[in-house]
PDB file of N, CA and C in Angstrom:
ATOM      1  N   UNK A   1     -36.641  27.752  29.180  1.00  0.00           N
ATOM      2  CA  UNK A   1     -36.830  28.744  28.149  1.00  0.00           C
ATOM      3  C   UNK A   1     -38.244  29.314  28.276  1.00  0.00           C
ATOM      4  N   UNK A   2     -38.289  30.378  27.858  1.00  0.00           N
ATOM      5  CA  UNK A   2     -39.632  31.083  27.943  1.00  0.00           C
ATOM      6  C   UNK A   2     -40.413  30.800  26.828  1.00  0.00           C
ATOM      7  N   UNK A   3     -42.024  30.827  26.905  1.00  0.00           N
ATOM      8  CA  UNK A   3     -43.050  31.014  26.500  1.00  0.00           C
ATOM      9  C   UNK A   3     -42.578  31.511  24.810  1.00  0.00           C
ATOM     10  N   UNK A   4     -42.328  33.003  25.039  1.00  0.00           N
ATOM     11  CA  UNK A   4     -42.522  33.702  24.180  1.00  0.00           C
ATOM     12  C   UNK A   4     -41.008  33.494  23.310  1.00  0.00           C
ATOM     13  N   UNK A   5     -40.216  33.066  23.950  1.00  0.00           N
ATOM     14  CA  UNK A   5     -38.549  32.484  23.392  1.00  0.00           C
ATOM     15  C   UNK A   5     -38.872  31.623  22.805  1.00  0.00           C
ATOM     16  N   UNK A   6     -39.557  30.344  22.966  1.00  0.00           N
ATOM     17  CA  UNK A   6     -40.159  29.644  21.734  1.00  0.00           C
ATOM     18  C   UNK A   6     -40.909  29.304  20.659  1.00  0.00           C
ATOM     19  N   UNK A   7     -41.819  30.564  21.013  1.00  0.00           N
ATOM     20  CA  UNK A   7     -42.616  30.636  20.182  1.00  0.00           C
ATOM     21  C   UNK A   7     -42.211  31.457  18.885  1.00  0.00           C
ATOM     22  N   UNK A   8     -40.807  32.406  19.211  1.00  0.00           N
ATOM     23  CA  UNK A   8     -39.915  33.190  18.400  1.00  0.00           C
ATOM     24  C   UNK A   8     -39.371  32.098  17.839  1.00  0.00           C
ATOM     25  N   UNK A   9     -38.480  31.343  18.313  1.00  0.00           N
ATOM     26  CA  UNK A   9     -37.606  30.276  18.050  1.00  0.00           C
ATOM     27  C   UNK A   9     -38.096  29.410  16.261  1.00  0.00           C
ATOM     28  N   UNK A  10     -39.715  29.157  17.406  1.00  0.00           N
ATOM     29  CA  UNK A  10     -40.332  28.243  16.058  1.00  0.00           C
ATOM     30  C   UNK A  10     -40.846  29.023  15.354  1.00  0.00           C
ATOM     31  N   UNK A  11     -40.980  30.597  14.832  1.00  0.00           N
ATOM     32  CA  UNK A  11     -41.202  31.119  13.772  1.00  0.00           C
ATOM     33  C   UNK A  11     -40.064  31.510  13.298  1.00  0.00           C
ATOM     34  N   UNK A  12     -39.016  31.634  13.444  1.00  0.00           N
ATOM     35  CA  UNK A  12     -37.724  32.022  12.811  1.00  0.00           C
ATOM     36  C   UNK A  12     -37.028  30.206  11.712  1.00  0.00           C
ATOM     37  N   UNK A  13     -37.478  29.418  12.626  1.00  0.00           N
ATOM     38  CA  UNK A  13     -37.523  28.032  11.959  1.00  0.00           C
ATOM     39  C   UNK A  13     -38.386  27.888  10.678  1.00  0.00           C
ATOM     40  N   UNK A  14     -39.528  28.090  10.575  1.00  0.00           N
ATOM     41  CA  UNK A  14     -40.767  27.862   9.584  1.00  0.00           C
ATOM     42  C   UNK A  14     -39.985  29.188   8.662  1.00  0.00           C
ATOM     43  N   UNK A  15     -40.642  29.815   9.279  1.00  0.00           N
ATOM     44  CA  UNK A  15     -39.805  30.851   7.666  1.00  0.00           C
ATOM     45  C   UNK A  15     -38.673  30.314   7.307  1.00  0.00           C
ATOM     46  N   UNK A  16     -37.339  30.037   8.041  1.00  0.00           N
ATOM     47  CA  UNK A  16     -35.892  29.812   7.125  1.00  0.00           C
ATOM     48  C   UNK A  16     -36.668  28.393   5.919  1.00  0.00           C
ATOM     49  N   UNK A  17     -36.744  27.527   6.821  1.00  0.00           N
ATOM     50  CA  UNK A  17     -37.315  26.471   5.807  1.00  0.00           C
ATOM     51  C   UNK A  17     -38.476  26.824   4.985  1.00  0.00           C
ATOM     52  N   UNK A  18     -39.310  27.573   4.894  1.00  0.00           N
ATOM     53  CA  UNK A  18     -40.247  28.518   4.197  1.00  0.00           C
ATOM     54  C   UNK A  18     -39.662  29.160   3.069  1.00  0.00           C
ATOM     55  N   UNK A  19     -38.626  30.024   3.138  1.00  0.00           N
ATOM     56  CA  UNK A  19     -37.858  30.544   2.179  1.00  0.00           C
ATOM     57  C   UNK A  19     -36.540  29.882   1.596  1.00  0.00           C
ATOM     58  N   UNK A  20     -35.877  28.928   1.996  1.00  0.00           N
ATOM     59  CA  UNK A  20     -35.027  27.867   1.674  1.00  0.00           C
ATOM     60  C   UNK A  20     -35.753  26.714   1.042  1.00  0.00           C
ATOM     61  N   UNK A  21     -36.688  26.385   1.240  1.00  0.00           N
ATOM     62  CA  UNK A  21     -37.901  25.845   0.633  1.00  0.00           C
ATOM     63  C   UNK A  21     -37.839  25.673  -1.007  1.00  0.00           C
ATOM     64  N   UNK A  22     -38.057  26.748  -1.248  1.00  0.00           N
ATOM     65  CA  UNK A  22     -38.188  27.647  -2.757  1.00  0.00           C
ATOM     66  C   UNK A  22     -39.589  27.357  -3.297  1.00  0.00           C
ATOM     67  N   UNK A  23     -39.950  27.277  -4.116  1.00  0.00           N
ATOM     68  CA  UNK A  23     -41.031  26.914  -5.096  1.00  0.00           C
ATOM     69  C   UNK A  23     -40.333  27.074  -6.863  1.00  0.00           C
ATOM     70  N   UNK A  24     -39.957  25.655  -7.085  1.00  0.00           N
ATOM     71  CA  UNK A  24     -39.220  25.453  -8.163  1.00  0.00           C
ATOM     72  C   UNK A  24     -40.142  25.014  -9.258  1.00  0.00           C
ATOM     73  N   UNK A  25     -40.035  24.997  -9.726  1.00  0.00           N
ATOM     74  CA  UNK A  25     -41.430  24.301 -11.522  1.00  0.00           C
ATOM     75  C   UNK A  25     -42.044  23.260 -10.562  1.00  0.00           C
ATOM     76  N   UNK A  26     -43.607  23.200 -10.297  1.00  0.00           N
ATOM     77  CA  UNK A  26     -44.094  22.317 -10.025  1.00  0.00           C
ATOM     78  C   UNK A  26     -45.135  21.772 -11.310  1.00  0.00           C
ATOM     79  N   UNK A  27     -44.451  20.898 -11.902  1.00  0.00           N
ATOM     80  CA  UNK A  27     -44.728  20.497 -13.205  1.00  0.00           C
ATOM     81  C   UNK A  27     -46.285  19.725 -13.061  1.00  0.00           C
ATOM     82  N   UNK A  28     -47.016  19.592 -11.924  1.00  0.00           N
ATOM     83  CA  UNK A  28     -47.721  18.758 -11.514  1.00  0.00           C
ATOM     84  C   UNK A  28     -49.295  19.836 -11.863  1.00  0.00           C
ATOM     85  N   UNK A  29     -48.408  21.343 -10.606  1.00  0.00           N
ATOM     86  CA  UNK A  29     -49.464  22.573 -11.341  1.00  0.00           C
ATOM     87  C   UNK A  29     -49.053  23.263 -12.073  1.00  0.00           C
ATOM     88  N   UNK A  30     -49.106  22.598 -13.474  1.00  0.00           N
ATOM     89  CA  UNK A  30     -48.987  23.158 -14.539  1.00  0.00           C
ATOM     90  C   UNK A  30     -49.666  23.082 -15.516  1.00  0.00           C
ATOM     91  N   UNK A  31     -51.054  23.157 -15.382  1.00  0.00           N
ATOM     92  CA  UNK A  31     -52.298  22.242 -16.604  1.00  0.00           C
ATOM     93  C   UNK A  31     -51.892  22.944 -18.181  1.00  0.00           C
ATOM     94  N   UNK A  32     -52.356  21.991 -18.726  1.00  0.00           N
ATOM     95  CA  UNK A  32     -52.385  22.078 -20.043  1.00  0.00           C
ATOM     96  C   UNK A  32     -53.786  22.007 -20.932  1.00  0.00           C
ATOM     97  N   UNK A  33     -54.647  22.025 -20.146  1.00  0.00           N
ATOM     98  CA  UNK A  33     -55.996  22.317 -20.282  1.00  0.00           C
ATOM     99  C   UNK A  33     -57.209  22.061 -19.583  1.00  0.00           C
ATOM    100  N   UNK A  34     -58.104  22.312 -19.453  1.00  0.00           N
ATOM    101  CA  UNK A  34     -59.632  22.529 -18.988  1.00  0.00           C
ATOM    102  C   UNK A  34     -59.476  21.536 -17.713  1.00  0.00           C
ATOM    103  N   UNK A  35     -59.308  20.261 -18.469  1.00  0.00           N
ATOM    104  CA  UNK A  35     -59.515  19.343 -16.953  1.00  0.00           C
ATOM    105  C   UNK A  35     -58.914  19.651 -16.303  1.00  0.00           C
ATOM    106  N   UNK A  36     -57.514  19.621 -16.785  1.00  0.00           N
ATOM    107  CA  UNK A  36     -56.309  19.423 -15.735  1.00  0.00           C
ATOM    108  C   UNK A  36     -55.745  20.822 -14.865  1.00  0.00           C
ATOM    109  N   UNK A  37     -56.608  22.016 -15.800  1.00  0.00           N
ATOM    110  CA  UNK A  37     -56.817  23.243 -14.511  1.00  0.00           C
ATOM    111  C   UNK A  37     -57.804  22.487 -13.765  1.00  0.00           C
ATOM    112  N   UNK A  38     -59.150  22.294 -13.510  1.00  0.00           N
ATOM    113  CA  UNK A  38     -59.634  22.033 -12.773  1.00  0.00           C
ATOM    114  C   UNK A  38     -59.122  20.979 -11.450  1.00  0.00           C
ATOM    115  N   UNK A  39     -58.564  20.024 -11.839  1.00  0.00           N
ATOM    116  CA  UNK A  39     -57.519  18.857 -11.149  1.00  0.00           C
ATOM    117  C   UNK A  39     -56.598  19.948 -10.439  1.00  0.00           C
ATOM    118  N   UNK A  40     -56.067  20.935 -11.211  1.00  0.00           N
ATOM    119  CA  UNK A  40     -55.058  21.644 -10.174  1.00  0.00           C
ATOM    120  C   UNK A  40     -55.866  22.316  -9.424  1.00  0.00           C
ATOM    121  N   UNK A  41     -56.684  23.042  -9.579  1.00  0.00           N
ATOM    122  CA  UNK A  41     -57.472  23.989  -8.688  1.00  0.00           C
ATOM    123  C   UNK A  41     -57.627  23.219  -7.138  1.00  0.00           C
ATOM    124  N   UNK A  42     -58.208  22.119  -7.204  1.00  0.00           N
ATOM    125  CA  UNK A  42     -58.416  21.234  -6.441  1.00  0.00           C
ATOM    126  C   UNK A  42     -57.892  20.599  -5.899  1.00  0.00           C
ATOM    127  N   UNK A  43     -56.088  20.278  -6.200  1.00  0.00           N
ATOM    128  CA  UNK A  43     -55.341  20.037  -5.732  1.00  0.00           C
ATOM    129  C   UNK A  43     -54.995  21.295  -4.565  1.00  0.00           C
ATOM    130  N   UNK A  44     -55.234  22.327  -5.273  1.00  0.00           N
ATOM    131  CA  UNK A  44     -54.288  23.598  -4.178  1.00  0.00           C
ATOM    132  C   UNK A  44     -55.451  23.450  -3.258  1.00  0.00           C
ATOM    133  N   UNK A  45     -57.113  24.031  -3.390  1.00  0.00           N
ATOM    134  CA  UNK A  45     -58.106  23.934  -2.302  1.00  0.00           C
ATOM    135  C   UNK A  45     -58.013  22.918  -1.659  1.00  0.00           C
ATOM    136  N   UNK A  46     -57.337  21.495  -1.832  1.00  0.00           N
ATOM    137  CA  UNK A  46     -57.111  20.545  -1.080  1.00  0.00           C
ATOM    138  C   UNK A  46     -56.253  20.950  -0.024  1.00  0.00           C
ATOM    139  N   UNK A  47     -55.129  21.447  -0.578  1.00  0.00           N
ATOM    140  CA  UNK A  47     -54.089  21.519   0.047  1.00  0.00           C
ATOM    141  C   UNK A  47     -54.602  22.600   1.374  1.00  0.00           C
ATOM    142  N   UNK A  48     -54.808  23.743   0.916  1.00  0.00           N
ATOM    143  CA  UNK A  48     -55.248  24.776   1.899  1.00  0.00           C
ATOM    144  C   UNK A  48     -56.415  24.177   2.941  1.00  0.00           C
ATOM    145  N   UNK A  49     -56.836  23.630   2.601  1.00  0.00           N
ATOM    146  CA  UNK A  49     -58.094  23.298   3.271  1.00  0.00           C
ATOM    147  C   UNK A  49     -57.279  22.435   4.444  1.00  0.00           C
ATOM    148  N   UNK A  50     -56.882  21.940   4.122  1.00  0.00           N
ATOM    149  CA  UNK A  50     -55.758  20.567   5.019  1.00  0.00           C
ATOM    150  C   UNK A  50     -54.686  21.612   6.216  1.00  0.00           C
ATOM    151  N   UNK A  51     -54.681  22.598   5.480  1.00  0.00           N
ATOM    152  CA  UNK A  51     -53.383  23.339   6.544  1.00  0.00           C
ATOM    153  C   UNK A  51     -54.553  23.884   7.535  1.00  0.00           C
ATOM    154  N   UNK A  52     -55.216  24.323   7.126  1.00  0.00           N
ATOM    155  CA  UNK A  52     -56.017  24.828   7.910  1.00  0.00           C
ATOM    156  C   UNK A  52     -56.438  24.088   8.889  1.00  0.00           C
ATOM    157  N   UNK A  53     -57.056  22.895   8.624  1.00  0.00           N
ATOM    158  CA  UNK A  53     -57.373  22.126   9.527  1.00  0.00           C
ATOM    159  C   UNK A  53     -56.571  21.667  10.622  1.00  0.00           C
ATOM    160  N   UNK A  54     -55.373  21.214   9.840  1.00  0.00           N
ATOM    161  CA  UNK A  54     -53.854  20.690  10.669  1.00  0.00           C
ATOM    162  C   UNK A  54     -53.476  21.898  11.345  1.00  0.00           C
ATOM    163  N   UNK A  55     -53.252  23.121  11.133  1.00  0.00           N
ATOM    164  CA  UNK A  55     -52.479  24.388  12.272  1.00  0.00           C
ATOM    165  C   UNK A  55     -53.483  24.452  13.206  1.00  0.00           C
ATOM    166  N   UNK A  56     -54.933  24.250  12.916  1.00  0.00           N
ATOM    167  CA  UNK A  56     -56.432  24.878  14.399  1.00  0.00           C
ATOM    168  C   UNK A  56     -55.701  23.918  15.484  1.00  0.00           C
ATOM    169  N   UNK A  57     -55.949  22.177  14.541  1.00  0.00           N
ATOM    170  CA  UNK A  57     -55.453  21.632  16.086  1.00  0.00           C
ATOM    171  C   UNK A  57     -54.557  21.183  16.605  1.00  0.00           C
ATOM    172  N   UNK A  58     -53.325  21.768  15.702  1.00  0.00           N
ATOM    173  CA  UNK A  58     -51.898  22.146  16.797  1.00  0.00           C
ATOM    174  C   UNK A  58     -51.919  23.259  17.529  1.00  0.00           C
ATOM    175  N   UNK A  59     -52.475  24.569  17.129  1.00  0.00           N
ATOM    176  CA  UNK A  59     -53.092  25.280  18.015  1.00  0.00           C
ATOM    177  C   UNK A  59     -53.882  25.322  18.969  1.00  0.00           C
ATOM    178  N   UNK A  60     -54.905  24.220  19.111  1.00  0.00           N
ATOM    179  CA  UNK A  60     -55.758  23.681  20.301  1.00  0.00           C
ATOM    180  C   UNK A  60     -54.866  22.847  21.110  1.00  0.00           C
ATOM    181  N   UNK A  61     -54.309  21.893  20.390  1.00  0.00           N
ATOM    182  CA  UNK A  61     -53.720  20.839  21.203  1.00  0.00           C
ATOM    183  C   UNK A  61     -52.515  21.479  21.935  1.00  0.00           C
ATOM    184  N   UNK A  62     -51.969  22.876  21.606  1.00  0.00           N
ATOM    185  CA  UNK A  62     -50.282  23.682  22.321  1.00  0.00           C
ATOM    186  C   UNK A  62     -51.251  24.386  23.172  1.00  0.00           C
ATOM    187  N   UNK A  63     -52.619  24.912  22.982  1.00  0.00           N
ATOM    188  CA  UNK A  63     -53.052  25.791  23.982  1.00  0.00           C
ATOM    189  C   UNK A  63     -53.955  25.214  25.164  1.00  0.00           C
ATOM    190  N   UNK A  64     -54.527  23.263  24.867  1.00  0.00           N
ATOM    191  CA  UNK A  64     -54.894  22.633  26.053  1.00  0.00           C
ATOM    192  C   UNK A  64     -54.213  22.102  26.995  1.00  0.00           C
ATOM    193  N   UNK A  65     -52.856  22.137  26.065  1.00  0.00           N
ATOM    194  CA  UNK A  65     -51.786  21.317  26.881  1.00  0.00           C
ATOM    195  C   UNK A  65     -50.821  21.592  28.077  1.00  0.00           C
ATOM    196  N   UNK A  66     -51.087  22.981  27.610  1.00  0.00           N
ATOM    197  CA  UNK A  66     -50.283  23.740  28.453  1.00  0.00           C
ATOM    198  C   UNK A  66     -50.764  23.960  30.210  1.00  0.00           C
TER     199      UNK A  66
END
């Protein structure tokens, strides 16, 4: 298979499960005041911060490997 055939492949994958996914009540970010916005805030900058890190070096590690 080609290069560019899989690299289609695995973005047609991430989106279906991306949008099949959903985002249903996440009762978790749902503060009910001062702290517990702050606790969520920090939960999501956690979160982002983490993808970020995790996609660079699957991206390093698919583009040394090759």
């Amino acid at each position: 298979m080609s290069k560019l055939l899989k690299s289609f492949l695995l973005t047609i994958i991430v989106a279906t499960v991306g949008v099949l996914g959903g985002c249903g009540d996440l009762t978790v970010l749902d503060p009910k005041g001062p702290v517990a916005k702050g606790q969520s805030d920090l939960i999501l900058y956690s979160i982002i911060f983490m993808l970020i890190i995790v996609l660079t070096i699957f991206c390093l590690v698919h583009h040394y490997s090759i």
